[in-house]
PDB file of N, CA and C in Angstrom:
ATOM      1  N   UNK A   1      91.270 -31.974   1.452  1.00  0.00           N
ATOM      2  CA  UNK A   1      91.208 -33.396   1.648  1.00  0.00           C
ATOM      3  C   UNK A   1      92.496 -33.952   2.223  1.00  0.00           C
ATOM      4  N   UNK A   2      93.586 -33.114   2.045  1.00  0.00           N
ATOM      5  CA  UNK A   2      95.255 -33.751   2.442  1.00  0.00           C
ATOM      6  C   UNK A   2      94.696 -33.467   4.490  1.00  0.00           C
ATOM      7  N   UNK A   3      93.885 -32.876   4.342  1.00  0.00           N
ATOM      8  CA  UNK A   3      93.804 -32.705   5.959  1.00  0.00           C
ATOM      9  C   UNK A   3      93.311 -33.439   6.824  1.00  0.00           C
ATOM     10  N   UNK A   4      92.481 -34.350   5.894  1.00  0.00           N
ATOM     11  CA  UNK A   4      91.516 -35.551   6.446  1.00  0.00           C
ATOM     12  C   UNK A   4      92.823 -36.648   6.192  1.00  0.00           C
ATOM     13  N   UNK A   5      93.691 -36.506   5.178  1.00  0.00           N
ATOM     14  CA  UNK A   5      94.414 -38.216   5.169  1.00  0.00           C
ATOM     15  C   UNK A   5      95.417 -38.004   5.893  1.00  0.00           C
ATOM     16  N   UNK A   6      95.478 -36.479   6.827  1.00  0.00           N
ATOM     17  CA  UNK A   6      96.776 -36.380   8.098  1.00  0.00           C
ATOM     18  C   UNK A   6      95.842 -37.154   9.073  1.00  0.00           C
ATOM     19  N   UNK A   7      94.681 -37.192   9.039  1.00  0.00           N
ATOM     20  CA  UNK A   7      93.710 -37.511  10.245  1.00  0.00           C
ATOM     21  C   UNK A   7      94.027 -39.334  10.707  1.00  0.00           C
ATOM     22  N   UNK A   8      93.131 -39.166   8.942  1.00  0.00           N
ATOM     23  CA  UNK A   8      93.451 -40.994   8.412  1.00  0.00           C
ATOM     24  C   UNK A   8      94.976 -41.162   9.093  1.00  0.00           C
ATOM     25  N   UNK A   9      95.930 -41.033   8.976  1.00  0.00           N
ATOM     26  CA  UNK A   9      97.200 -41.621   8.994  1.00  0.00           C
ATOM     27  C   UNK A   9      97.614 -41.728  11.024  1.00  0.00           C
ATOM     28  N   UNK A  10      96.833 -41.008  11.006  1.00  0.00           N
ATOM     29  CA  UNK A  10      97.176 -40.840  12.506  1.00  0.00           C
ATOM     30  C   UNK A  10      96.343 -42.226  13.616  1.00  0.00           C
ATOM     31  N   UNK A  11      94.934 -42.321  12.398  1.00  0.00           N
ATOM     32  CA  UNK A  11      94.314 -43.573  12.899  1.00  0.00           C
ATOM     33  C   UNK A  11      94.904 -45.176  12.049  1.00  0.00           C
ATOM     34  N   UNK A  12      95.773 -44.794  11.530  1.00  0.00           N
ATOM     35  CA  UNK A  12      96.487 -45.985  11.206  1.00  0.00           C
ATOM     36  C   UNK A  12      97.550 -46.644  11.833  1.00  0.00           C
ATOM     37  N   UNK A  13      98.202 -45.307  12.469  1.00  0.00           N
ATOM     38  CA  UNK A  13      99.265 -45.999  13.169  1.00  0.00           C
ATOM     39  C   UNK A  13      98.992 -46.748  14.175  1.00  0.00           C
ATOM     40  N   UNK A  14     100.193 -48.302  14.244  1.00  0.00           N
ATOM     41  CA  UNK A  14     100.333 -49.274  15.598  1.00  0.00           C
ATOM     42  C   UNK A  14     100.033 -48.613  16.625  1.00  0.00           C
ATOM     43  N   UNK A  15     100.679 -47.675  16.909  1.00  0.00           N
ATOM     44  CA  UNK A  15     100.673 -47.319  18.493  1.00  0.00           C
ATOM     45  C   UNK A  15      99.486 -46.486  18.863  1.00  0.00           C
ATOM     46  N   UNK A  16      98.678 -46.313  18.197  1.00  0.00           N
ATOM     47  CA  UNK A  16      97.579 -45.532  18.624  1.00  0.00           C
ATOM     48  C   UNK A  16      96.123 -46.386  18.954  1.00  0.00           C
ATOM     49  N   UNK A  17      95.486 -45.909  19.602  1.00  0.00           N
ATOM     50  CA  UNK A  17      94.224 -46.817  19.831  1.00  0.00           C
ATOM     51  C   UNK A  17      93.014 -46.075  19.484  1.00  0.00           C
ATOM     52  N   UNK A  18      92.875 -44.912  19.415  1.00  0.00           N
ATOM     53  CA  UNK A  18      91.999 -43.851  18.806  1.00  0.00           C
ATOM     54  C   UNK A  18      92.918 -42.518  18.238  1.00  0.00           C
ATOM     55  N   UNK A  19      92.457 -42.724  16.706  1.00  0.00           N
ATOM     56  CA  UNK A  19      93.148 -41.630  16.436  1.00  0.00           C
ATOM     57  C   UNK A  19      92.121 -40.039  16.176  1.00  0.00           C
ATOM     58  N   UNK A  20      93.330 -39.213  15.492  1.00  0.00           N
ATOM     59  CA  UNK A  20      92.123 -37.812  15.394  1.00  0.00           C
ATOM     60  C   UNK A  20      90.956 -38.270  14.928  1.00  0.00           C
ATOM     61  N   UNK A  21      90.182 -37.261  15.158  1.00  0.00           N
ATOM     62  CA  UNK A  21      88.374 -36.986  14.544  1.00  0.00           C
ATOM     63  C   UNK A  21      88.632 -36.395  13.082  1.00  0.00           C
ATOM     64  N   UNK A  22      87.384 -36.419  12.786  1.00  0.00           N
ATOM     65  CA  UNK A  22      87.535 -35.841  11.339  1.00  0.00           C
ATOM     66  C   UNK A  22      87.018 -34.188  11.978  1.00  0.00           C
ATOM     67  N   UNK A  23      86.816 -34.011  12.718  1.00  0.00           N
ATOM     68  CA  UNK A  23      86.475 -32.641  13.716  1.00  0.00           C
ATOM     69  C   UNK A  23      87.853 -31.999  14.134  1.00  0.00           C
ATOM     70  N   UNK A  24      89.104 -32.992  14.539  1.00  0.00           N
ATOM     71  CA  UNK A  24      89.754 -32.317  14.797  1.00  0.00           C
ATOM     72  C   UNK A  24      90.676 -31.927  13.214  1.00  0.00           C
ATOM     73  N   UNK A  25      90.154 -32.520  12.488  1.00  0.00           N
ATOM     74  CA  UNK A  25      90.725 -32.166  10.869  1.00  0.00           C
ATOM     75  C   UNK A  25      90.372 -30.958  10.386  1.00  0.00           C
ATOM     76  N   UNK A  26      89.049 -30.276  11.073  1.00  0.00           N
ATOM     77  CA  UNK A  26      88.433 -29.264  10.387  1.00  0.00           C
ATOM     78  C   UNK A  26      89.653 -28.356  11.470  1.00  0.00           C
ATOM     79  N   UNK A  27      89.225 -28.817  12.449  1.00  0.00           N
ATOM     80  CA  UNK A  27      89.789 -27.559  13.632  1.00  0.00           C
ATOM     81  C   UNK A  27      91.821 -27.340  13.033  1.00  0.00           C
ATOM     82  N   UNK A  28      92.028 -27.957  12.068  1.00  0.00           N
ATOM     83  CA  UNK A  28      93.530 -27.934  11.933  1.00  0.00           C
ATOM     84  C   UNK A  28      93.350 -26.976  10.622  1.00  0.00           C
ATOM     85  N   UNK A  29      92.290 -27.209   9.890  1.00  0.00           N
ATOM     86  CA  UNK A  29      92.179 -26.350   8.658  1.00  0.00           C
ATOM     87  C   UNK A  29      91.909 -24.910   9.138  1.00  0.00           C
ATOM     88  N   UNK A  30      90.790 -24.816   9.913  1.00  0.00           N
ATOM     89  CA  UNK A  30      90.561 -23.107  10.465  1.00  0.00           C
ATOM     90  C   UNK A  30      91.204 -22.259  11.104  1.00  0.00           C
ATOM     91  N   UNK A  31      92.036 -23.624  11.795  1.00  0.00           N
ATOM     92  CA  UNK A  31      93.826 -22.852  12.578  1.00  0.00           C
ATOM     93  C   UNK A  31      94.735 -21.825  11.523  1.00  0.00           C
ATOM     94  N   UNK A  32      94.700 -23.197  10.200  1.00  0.00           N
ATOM     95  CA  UNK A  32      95.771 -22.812   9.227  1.00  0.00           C
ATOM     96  C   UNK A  32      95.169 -21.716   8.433  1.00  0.00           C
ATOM     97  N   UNK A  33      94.302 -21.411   8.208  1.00  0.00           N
ATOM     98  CA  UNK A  33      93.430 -20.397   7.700  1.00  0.00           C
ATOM     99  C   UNK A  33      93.624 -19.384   8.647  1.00  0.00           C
ATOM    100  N   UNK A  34      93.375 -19.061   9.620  1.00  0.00           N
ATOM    101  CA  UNK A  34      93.577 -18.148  10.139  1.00  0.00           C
ATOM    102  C   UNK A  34      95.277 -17.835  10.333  1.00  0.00           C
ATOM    103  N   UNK A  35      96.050 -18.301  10.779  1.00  0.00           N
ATOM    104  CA  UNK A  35      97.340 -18.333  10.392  1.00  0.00           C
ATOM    105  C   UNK A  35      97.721 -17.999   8.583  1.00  0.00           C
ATOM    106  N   UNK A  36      97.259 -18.257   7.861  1.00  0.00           N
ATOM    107  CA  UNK A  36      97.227 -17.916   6.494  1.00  0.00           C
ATOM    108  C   UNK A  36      96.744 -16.368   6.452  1.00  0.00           C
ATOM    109  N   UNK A  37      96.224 -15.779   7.147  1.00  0.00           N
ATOM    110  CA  UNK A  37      95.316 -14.487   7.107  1.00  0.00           C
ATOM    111  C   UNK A  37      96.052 -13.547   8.137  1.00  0.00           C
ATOM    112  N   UNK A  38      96.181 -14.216   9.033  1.00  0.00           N
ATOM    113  CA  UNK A  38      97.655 -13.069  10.370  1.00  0.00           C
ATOM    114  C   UNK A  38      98.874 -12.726   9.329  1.00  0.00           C
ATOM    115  N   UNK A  39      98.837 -13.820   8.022  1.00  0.00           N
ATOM    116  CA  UNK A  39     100.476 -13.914   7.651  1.00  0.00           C
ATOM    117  C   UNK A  39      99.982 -12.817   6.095  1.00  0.00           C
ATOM    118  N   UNK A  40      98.808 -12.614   6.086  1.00  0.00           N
ATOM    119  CA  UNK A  40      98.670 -11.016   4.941  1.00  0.00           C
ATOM    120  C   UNK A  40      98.138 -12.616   3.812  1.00  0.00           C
ATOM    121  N   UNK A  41      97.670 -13.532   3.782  1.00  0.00           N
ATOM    122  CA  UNK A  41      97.485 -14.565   3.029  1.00  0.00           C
ATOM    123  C   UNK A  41      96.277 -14.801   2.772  1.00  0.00           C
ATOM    124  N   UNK A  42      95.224 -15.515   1.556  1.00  0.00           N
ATOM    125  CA  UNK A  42      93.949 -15.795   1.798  1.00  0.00           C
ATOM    126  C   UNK A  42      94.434 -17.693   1.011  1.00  0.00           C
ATOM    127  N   UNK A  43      95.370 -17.901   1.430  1.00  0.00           N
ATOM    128  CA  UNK A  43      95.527 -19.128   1.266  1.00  0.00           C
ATOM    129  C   UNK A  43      96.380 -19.953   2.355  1.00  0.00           C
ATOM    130  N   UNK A  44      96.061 -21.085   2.577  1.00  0.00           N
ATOM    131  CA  UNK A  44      96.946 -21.951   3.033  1.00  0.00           C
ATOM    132  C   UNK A  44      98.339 -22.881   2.742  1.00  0.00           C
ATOM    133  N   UNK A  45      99.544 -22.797   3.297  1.00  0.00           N
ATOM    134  CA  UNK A  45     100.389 -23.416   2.442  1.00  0.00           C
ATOM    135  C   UNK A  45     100.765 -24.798   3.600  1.00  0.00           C
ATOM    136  N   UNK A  46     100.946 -25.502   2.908  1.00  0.00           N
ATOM    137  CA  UNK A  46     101.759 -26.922   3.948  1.00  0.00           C
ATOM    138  C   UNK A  46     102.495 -26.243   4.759  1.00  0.00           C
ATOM    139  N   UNK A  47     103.461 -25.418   5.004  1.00  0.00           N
ATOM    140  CA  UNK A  47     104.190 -25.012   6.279  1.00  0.00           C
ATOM    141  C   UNK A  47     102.478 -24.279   7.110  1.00  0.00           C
ATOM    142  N   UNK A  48     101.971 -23.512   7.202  1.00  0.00           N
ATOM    143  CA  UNK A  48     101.218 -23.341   8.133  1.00  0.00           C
ATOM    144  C   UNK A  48     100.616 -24.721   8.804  1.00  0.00           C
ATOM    145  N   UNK A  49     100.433 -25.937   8.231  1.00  0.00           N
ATOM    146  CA  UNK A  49      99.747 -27.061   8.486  1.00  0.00           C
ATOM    147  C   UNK A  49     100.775 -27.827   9.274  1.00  0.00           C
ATOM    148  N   UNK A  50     102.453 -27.832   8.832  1.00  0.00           N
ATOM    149  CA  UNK A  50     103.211 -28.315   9.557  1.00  0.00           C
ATOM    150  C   UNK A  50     103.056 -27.850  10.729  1.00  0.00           C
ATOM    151  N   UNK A  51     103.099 -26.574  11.062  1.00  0.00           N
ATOM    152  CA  UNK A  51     103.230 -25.746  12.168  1.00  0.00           C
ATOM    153  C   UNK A  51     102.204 -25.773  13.611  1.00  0.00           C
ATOM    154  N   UNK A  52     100.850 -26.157  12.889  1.00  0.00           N
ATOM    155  CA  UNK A  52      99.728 -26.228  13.685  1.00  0.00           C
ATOM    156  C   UNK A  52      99.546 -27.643  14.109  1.00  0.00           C
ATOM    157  N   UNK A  53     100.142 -28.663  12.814  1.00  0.00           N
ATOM    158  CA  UNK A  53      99.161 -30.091  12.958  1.00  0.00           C
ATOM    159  C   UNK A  53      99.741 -30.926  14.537  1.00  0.00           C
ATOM    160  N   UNK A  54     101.001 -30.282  15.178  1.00  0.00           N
ATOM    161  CA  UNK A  54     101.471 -30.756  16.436  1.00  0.00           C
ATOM    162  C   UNK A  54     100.451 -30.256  17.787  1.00  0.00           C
ATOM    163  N   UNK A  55     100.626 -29.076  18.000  1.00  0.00           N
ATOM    164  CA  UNK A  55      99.721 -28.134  19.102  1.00  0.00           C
ATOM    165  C   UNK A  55      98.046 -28.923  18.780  1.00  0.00           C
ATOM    166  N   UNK A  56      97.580 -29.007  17.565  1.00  0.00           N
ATOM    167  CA  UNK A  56      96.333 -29.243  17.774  1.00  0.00           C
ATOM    168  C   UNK A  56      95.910 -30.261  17.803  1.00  0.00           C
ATOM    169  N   UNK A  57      96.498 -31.680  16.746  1.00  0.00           N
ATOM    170  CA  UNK A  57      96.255 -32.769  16.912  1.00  0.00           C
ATOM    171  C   UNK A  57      96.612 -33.872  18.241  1.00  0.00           C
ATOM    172  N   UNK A  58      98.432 -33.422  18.461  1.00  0.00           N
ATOM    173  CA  UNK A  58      98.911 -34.380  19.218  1.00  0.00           C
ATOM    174  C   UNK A  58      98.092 -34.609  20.774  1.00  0.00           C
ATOM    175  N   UNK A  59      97.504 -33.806  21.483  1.00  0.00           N
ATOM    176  CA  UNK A  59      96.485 -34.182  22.475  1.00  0.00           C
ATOM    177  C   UNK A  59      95.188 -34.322  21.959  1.00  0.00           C
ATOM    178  N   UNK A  60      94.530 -35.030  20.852  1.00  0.00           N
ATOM    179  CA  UNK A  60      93.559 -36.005  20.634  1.00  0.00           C
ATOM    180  C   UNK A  60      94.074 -37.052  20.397  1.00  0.00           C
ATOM    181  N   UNK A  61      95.078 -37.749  20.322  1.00  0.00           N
ATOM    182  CA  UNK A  61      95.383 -39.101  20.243  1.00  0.00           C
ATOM    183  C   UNK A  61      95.531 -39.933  21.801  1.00  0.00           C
ATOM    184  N   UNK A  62      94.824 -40.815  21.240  1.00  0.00           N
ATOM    185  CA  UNK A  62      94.696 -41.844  22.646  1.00  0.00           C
ATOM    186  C   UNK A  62      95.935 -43.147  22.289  1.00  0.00           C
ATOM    187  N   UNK A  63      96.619 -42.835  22.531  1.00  0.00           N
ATOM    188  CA  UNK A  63      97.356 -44.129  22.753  1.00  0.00           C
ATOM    189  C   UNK A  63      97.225 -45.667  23.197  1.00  0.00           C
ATOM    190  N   UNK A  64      98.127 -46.690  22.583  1.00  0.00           N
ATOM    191  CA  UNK A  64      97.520 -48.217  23.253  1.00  0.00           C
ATOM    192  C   UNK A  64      98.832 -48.004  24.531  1.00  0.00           C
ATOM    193  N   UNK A  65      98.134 -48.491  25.688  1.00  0.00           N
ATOM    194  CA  UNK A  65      99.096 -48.665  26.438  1.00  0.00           C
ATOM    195  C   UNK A  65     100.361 -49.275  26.664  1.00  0.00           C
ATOM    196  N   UNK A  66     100.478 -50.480  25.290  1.00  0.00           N
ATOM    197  CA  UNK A  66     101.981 -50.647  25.474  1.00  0.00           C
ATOM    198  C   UNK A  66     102.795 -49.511  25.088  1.00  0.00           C
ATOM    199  N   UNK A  67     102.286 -48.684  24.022  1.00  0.00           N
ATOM    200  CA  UNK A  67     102.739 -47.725  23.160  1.00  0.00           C
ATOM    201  C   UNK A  67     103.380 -46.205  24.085  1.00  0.00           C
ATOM    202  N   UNK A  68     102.614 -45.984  25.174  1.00  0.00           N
ATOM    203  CA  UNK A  68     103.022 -45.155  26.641  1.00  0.00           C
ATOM    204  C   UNK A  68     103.952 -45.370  27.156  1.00  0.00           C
ATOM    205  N   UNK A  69     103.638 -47.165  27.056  1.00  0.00           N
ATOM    206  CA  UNK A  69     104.782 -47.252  28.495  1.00  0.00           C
ATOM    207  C   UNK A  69     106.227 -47.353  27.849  1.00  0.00           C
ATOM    208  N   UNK A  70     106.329 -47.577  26.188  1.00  0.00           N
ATOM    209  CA  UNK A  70     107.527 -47.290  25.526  1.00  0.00           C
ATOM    210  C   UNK A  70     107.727 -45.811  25.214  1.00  0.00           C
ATOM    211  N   UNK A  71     106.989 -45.117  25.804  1.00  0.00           N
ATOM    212  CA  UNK A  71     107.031 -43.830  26.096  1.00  0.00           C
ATOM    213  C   UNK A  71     107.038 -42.883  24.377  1.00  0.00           C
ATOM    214  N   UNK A  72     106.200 -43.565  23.476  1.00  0.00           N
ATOM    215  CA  UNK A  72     105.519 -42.873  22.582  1.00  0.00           C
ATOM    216  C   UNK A  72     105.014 -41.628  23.031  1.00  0.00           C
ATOM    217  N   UNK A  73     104.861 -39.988  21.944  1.00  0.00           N
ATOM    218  CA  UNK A  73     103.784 -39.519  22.697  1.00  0.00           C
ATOM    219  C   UNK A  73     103.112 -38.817  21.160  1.00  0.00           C
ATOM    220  N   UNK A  74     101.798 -38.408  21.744  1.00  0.00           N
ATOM    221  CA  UNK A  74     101.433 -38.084  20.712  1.00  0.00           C
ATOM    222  C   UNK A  74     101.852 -37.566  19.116  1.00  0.00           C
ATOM    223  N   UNK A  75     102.332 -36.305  19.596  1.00  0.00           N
ATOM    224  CA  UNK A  75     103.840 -35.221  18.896  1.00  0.00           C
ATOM    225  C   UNK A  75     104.160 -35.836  18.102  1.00  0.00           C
ATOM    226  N   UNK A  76     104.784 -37.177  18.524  1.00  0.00           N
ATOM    227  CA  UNK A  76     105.486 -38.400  17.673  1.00  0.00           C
ATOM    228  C   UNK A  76     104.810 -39.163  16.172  1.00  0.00           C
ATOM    229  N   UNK A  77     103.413 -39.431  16.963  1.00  0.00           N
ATOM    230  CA  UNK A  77     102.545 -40.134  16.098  1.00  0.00           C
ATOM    231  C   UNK A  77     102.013 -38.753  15.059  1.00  0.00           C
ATOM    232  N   UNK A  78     101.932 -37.598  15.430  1.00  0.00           N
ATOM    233  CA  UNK A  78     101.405 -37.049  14.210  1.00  0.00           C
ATOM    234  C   UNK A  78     102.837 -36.320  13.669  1.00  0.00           C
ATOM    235  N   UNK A  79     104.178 -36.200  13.994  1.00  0.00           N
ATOM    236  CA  UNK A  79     105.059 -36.049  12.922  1.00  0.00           C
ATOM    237  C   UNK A  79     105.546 -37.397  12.100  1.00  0.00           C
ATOM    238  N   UNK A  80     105.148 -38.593  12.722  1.00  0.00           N
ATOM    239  CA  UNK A  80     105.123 -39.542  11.396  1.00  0.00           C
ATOM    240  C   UNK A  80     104.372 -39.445  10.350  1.00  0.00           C
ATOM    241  N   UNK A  81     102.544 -39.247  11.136  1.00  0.00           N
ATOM    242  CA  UNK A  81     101.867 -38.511   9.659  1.00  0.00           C
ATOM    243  C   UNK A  81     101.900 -37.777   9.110  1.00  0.00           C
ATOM    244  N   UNK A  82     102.611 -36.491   9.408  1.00  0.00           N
ATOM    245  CA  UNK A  82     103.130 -35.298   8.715  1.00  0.00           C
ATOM    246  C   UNK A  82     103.860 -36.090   7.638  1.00  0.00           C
ATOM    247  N   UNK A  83     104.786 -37.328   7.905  1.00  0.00           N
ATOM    248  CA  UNK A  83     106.387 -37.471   7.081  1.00  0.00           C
ATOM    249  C   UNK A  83     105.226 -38.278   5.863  1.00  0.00           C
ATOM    250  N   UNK A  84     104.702 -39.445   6.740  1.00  0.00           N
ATOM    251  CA  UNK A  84     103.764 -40.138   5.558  1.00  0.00           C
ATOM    252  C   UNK A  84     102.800 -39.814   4.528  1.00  0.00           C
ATOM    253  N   UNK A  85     102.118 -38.956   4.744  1.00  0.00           N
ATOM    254  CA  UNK A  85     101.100 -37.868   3.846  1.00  0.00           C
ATOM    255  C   UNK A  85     102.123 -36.953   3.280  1.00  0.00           C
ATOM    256  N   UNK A  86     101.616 -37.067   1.535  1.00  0.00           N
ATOM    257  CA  UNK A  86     102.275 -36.227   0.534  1.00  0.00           C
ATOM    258  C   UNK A  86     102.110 -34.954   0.834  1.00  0.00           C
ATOM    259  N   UNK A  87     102.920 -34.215   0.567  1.00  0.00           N
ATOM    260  CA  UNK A  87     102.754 -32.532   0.417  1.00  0.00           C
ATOM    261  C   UNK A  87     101.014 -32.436  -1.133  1.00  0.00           C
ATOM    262  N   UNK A  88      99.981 -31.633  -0.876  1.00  0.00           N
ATOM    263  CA  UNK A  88      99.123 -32.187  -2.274  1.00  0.00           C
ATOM    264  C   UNK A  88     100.080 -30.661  -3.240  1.00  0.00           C
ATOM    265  N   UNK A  89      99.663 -30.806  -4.301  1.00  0.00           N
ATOM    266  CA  UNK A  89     100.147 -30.076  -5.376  1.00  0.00           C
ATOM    267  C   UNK A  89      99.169 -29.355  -6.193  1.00  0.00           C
TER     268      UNK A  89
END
């Protein structure tokens, strides 16, 4: 569920005008899963999720165009939701 409120957070922010899918939430979990499993693991830890949630999320975010032309870029908007969403426990 911490994978859906990286999603959520990404459609909260100002500068965005469409944020991730709840599709691209799954596609960040099966990344980290498989990355969990290359690494000898049958679990996922928050660093695999740090690691992936840039490469996979940051090109589904649509930006508002003032937010471009201050030269926001995606990357940006989902390491704020990385910082804003708790580590879960």
């Amino acid at each position: 569920e911490a994978f859906f409120d990286l999603a959520e957070a990404t459609r909260r922010n100002a500068s965005v005008a469409i944020g991730v899918s709840p599709r691209a939430g799954l596609a960040l979990i099966r990344a980290a899963r498989v990355r969990g499993a290359v690494g000898g693991r049958n679990f996922v830890t928050p660093d695999d999720i740090k690691a992936l949630a840039s490469p996979i999320l940051s090109h589904r975010i649509i930006l508002r165009p003032d937010a471009r032309m201050s030269g926001t870029s995606g990357a940006e908007v989902v390491a704020n939701a990385l910082a804003s969403v708790p580590v879960p426990r």
